[in-house]
Protein backbone atom coordinates (compact mmCIF):
# COMPACT_ATOMS: atom_id res chain seq x y z
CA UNK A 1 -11.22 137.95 -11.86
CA UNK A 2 -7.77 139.16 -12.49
CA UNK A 3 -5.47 142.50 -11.15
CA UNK A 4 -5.44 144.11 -14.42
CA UNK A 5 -2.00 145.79 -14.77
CA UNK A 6 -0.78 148.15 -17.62
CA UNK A 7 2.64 147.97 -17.97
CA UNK A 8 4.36 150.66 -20.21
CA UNK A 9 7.48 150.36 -22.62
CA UNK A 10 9.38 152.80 -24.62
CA UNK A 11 9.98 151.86 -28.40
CA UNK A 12 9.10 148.20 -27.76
CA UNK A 13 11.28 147.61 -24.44
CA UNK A 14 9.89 147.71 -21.34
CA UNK A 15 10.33 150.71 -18.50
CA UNK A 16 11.70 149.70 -15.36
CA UNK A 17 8.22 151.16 -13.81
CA UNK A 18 6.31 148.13 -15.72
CA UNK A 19 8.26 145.82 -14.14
CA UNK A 20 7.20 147.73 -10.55
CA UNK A 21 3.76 147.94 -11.21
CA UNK A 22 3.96 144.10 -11.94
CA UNK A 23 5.13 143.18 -8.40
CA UNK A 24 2.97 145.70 -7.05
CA UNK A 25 -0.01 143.46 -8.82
CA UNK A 26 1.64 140.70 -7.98
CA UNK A 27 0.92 141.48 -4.49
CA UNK A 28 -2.18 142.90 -4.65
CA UNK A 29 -3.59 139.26 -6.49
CA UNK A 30 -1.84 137.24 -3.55
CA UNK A 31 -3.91 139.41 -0.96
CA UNK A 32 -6.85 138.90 -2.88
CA UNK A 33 -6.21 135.11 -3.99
CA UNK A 34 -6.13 136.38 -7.50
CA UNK A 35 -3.77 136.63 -10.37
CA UNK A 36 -2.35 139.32 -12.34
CA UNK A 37 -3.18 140.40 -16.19
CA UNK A 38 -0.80 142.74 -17.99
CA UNK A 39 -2.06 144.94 -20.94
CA UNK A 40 1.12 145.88 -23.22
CA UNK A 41 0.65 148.47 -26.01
CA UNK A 42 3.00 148.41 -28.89
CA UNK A 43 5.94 145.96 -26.61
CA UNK A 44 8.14 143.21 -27.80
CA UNK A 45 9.05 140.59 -25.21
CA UNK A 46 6.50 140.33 -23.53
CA UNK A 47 6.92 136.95 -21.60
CA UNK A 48 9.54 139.31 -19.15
CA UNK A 49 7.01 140.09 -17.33
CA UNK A 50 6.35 136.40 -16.17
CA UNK A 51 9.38 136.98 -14.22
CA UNK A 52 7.73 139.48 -12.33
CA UNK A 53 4.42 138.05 -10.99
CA UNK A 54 2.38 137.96 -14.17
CA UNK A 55 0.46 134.98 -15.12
CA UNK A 56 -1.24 136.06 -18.51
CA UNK A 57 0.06 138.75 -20.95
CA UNK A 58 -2.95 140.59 -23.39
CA UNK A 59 -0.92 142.41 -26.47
CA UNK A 60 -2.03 145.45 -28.18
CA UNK A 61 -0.35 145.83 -31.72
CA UNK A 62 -1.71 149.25 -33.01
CA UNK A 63 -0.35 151.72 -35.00
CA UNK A 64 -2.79 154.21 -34.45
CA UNK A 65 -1.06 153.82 -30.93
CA UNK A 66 2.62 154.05 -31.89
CA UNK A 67 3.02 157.37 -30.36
CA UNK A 68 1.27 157.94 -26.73
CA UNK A 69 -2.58 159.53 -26.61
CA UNK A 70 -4.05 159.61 -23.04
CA UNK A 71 -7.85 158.33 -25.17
CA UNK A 72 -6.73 155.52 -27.26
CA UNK A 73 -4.55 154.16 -24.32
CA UNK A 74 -7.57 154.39 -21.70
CA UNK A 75 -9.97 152.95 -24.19
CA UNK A 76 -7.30 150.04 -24.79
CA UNK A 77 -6.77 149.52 -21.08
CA UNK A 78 -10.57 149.77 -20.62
CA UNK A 79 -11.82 147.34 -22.87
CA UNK A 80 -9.10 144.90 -20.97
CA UNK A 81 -10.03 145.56 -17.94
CA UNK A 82 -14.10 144.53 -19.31
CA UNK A 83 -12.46 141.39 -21.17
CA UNK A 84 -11.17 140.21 -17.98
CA UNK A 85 -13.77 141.22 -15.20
CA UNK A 86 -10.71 143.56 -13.89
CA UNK A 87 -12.19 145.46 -10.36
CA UNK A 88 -8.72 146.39 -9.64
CA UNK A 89 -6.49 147.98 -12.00
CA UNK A 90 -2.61 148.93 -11.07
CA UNK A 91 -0.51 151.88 -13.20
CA UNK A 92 2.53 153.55 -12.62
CA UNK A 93 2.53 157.58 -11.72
CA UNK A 94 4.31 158.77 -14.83
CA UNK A 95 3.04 161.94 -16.83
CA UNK A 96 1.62 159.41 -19.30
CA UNK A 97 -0.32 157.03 -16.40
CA UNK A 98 -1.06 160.12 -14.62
CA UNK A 99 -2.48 161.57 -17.50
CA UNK A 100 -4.63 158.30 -19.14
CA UNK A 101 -6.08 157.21 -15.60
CA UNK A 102 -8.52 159.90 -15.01
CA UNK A 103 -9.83 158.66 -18.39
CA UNK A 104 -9.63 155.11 -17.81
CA UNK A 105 -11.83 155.82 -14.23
CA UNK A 106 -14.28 158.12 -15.81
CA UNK A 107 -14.98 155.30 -18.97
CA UNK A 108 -14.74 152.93 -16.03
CA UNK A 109 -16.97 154.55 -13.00
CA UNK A 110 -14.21 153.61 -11.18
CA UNK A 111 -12.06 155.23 -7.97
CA UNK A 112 -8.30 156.26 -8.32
CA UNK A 113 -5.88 156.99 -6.18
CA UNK A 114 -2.50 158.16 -7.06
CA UNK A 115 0.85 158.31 -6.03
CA UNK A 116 0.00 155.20 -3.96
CA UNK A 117 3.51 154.07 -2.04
CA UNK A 118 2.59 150.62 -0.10
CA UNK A 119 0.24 147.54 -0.83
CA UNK A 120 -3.44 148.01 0.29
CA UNK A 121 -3.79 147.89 4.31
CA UNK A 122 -6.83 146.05 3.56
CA UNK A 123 -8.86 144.45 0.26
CA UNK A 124 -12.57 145.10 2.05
CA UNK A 125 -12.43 148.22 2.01
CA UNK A 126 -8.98 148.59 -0.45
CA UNK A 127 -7.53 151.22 1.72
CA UNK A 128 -3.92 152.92 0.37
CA UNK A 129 -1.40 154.94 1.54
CA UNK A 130 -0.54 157.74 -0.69
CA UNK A 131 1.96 160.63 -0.58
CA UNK A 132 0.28 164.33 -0.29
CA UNK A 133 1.68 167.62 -0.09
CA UNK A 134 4.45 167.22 -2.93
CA UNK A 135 5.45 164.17 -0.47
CA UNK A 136 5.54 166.04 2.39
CA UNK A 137 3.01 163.60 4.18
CA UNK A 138 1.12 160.81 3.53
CA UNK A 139 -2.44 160.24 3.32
CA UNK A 140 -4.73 157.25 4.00
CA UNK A 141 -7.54 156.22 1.48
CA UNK A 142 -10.33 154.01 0.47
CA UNK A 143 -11.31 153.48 -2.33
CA UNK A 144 -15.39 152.50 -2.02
CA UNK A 145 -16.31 152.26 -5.76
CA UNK A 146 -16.56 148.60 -7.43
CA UNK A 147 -14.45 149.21 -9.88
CA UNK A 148 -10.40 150.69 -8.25
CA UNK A 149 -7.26 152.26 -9.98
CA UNK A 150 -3.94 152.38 -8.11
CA UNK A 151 -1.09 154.47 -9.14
CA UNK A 152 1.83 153.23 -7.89
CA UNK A 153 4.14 156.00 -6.85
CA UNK A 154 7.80 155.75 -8.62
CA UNK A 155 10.23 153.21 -6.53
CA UNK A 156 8.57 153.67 -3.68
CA UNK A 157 7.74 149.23 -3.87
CA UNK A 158 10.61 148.41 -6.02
CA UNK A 159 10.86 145.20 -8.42
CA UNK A 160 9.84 141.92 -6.88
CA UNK A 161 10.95 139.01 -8.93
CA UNK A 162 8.91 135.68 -9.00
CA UNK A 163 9.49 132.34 -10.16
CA UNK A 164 6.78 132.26 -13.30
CA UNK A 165 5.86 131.98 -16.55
CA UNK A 166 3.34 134.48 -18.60
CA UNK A 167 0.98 132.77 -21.39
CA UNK A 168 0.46 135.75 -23.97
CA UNK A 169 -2.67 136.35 -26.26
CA UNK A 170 -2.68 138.97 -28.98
CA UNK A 171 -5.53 141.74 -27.93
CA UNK A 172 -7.37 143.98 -30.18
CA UNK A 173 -9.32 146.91 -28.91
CA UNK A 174 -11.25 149.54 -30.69
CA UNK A 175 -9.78 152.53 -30.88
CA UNK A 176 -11.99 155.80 -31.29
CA UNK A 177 -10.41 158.38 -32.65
CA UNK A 178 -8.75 160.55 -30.71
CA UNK A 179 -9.03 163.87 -32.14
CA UNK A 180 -5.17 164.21 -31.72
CA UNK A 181 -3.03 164.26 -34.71
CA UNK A 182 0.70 163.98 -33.51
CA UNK A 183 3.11 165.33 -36.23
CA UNK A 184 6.75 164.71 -34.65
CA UNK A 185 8.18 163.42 -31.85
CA UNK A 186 11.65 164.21 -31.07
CA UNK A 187 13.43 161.91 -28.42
CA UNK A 188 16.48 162.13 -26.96
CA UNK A 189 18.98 158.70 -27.57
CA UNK A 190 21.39 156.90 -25.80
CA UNK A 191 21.08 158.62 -22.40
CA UNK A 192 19.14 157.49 -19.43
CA UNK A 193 15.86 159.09 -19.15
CA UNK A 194 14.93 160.72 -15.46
CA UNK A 195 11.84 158.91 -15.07
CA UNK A 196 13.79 155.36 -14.89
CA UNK A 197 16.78 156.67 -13.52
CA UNK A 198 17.67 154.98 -10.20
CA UNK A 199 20.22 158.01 -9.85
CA UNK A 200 19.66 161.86 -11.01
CA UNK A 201 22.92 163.73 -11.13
CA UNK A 202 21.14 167.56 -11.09
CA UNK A 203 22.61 171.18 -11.28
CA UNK A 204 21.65 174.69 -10.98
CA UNK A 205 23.48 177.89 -11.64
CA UNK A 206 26.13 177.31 -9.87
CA UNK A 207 27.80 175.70 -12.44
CA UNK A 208 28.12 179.38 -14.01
CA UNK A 209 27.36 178.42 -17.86
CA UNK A 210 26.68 175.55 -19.81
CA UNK A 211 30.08 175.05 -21.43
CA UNK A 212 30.90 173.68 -17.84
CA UNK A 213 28.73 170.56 -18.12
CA UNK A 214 30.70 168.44 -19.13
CA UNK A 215 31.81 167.17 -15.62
CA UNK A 216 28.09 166.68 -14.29
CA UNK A 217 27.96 164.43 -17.51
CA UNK A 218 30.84 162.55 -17.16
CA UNK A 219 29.94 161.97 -13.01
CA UNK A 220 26.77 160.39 -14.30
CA UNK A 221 27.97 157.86 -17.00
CA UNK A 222 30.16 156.87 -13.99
CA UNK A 223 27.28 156.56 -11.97
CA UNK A 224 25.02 155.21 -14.81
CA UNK A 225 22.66 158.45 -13.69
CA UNK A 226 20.09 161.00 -15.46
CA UNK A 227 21.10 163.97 -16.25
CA UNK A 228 18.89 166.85 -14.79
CA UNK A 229 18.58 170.69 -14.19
CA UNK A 230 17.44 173.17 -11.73
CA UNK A 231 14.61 175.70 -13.43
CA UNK A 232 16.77 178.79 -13.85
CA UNK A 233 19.11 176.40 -16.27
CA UNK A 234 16.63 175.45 -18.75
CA UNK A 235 14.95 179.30 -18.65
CA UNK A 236 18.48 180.62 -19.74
CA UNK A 237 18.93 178.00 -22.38
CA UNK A 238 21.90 176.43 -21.08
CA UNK A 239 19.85 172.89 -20.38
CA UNK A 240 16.63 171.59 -22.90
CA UNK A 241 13.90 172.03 -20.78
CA UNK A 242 12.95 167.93 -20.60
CA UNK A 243 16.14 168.05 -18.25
CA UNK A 244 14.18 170.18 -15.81
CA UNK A 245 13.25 168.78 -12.40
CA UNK A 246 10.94 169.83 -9.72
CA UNK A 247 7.41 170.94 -8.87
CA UNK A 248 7.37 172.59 -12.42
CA UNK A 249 9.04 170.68 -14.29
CA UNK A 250 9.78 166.62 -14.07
CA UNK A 251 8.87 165.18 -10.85
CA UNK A 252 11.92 162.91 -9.42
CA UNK A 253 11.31 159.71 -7.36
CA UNK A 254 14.80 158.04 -7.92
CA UNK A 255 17.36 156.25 -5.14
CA UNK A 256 19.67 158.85 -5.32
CA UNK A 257 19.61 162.24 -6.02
CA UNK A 258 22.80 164.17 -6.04
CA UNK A 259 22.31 168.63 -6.76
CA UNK A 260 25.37 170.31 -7.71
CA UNK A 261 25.12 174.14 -7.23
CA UNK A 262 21.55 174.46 -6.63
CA UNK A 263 20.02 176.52 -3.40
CA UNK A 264 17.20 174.72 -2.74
CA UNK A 265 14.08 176.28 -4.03
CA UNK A 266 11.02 175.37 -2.11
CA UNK A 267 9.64 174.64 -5.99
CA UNK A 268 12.59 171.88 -6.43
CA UNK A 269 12.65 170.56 -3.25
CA UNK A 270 8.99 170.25 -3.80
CA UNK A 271 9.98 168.19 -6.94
CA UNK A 272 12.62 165.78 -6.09
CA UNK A 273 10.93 165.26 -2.14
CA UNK A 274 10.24 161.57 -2.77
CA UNK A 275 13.83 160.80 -3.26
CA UNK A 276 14.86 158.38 -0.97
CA UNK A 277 18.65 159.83 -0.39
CA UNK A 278 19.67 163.34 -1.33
CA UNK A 279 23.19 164.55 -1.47
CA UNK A 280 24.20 168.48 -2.03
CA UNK A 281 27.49 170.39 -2.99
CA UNK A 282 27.07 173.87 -2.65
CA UNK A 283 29.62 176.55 -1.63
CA UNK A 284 26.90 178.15 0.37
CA UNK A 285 26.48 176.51 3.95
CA UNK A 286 23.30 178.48 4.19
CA UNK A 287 21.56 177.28 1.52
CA UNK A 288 18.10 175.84 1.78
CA UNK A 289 18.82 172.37 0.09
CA UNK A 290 20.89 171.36 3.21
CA UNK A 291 18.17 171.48 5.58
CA UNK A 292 16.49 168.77 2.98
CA UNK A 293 19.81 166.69 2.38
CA UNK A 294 20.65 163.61 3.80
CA UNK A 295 24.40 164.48 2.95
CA UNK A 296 25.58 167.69 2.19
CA UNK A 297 29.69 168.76 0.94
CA UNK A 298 30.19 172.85 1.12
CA UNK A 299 32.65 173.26 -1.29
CA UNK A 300 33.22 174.33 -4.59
CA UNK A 301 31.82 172.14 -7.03
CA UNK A 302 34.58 172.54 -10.08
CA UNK A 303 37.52 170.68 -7.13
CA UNK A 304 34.50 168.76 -5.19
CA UNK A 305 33.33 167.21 -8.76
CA UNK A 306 36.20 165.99 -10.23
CA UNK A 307 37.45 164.67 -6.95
CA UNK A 308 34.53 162.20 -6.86
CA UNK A 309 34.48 161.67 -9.95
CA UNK A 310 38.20 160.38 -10.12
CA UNK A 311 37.65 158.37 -6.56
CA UNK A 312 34.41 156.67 -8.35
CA UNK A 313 36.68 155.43 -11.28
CA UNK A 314 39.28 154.20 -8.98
CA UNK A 315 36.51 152.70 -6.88
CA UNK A 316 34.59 150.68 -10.25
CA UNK A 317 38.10 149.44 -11.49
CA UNK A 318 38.59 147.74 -8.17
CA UNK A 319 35.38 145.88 -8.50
């Protein structure tokens, strides 16, 4: 009886969340003197995730899956979870995970609990932790049914590497159909997406138009960071609205979050809460963000910006 753990990837490579969710199982299966099952739709490489505490790999090649549907995915990681006798069954909390699971526990009578942010307290009864509130507290929870699903909050257990080696089997489901006929999907290339980002480099409309992006870009290909956006940006067109971040838009769990020239909405803050260090530059002492920051510079961003971003370089090329 196996942790059953579904590990996503993005055109064939894997997110850094499936290699989370894999020490997360990992941990879970030593608690319960198990061992951990991955289910991988549509991903090369698989045997990476041996590396990471899994001891048996089940691949789904489908085309019919190529692009993400919440059904076909659940009834994938459903049948798996029946293959294998899964009771417990470990996903991420990314829109897609957060969107598929309350299908997968439906098909699967099971319990879910999301935005989970330690290993189980205890196996009999699993009992979580869980952030609540938009992260403003935490909440403790069993999870009675026989059947659970944990969704792991976003680096809140971080990557775990192990010493092992995954056997691999080829895995084919039956997919229904969905109903959902996806014409185009249009991604963005080459830049690192917010959801993996370890750092978000965000601004609002302090920046006074787009045309003065260009040094929030350049600070995060120094930093290796997403690029994000308060709301008010991507309303007035100056930022594609898959840049927004907050309680509206993306949610941001990332190591670092740095806001350039944004107040502070209680919707944002709401948004980016379960970052683990914020930093704000804002030419208004007043504003709300600094109550929320670990670090805050009043200044003006156009000297503060460039300044950092000129003492980073300096910084990497003594490395």
């Amino acid at each position: 009886m196996s942790v059953l753990v579904y590990t996503e990837s993005e055109q064939g490579t894997f997110k850094k969340t499936a290699f989370e969710v894999a020490s997360y199982a990992k941990a879970v299966a030593d608690q319960m003197g198990s061992t951990v099952t991955a289910i991988t739709i549509n991903a090369s490489n698989s045997s990476e995730l041996g590396s990471y505490g899994v001891d048996k790999v089940l691949n789904v090649s489908n085309e019919s899956l190529k692009s993400f549907n919440a059904k076909g995915y659940a009834d994938a990681i459903k049948q798996a979870a029946d293959k294998e006798n899964a009771k417990v069954i470990i996903v991420s909390s990314s829109a897609d995970s957060k969107y598929l699971a309350p299908l997968l526990a439906v098909g699967l009578n099971a319990g879910y609990a999301s935005n989970v942010v330690e290993v189980p307290s205890s196996i009999a009864p699993l009992t979580v932790k869980r952030s609540a509130f938009t992260n403003k507290a935490f909440e403790v929870s069993q999870i009675n049914t026989d059947i659970k699903i944990i969704g792991v909050s976003n680096n809140s257990f971080g990557l775990v590497e192990s010493n092992g080696n995954a056997s691999a089997e080829v895995f084919t489901p039956t997919i229904s159909n969905a109903g959902v006929t996806i014409q185009s999907v249009d991604k963005a290339t080459n830049k690192v997406s917010i959801a993996d980002a370890d750092i978000v480099v965000s601004a609002g409309r302090g920046l006074k138009g787009p045309e003065n992006w260009g040094m929030v870009e350049e600070l995060a290909d120094v930093l290796g960071a997403a690029t994000a956006c308060s709301k008010p940006v991507s309303d007035l067109g100056w930022r594609p609205h898959s840049e927004h971040v907050g309680q509206t838009g993306k949610p941001v769990a990332s190591n670092l979050y740095i806001a350039i020239g944004i107040s502070g909405a209680i919707q944002h803050l709401a948004g980016i809460n379960a970052s683990k260090v914020k930093v704000v530059i804002n030419t208004d002492a007043e504003a709300p963000f600094f109550k929320a920051a670990d670090y805050g510079v009043v200044g003006d961003a156009f000297e503060v910006v460039p300044t950092l971003i000129e003492k980073l370089k300096t910084f990497k090329a003594q490395q």
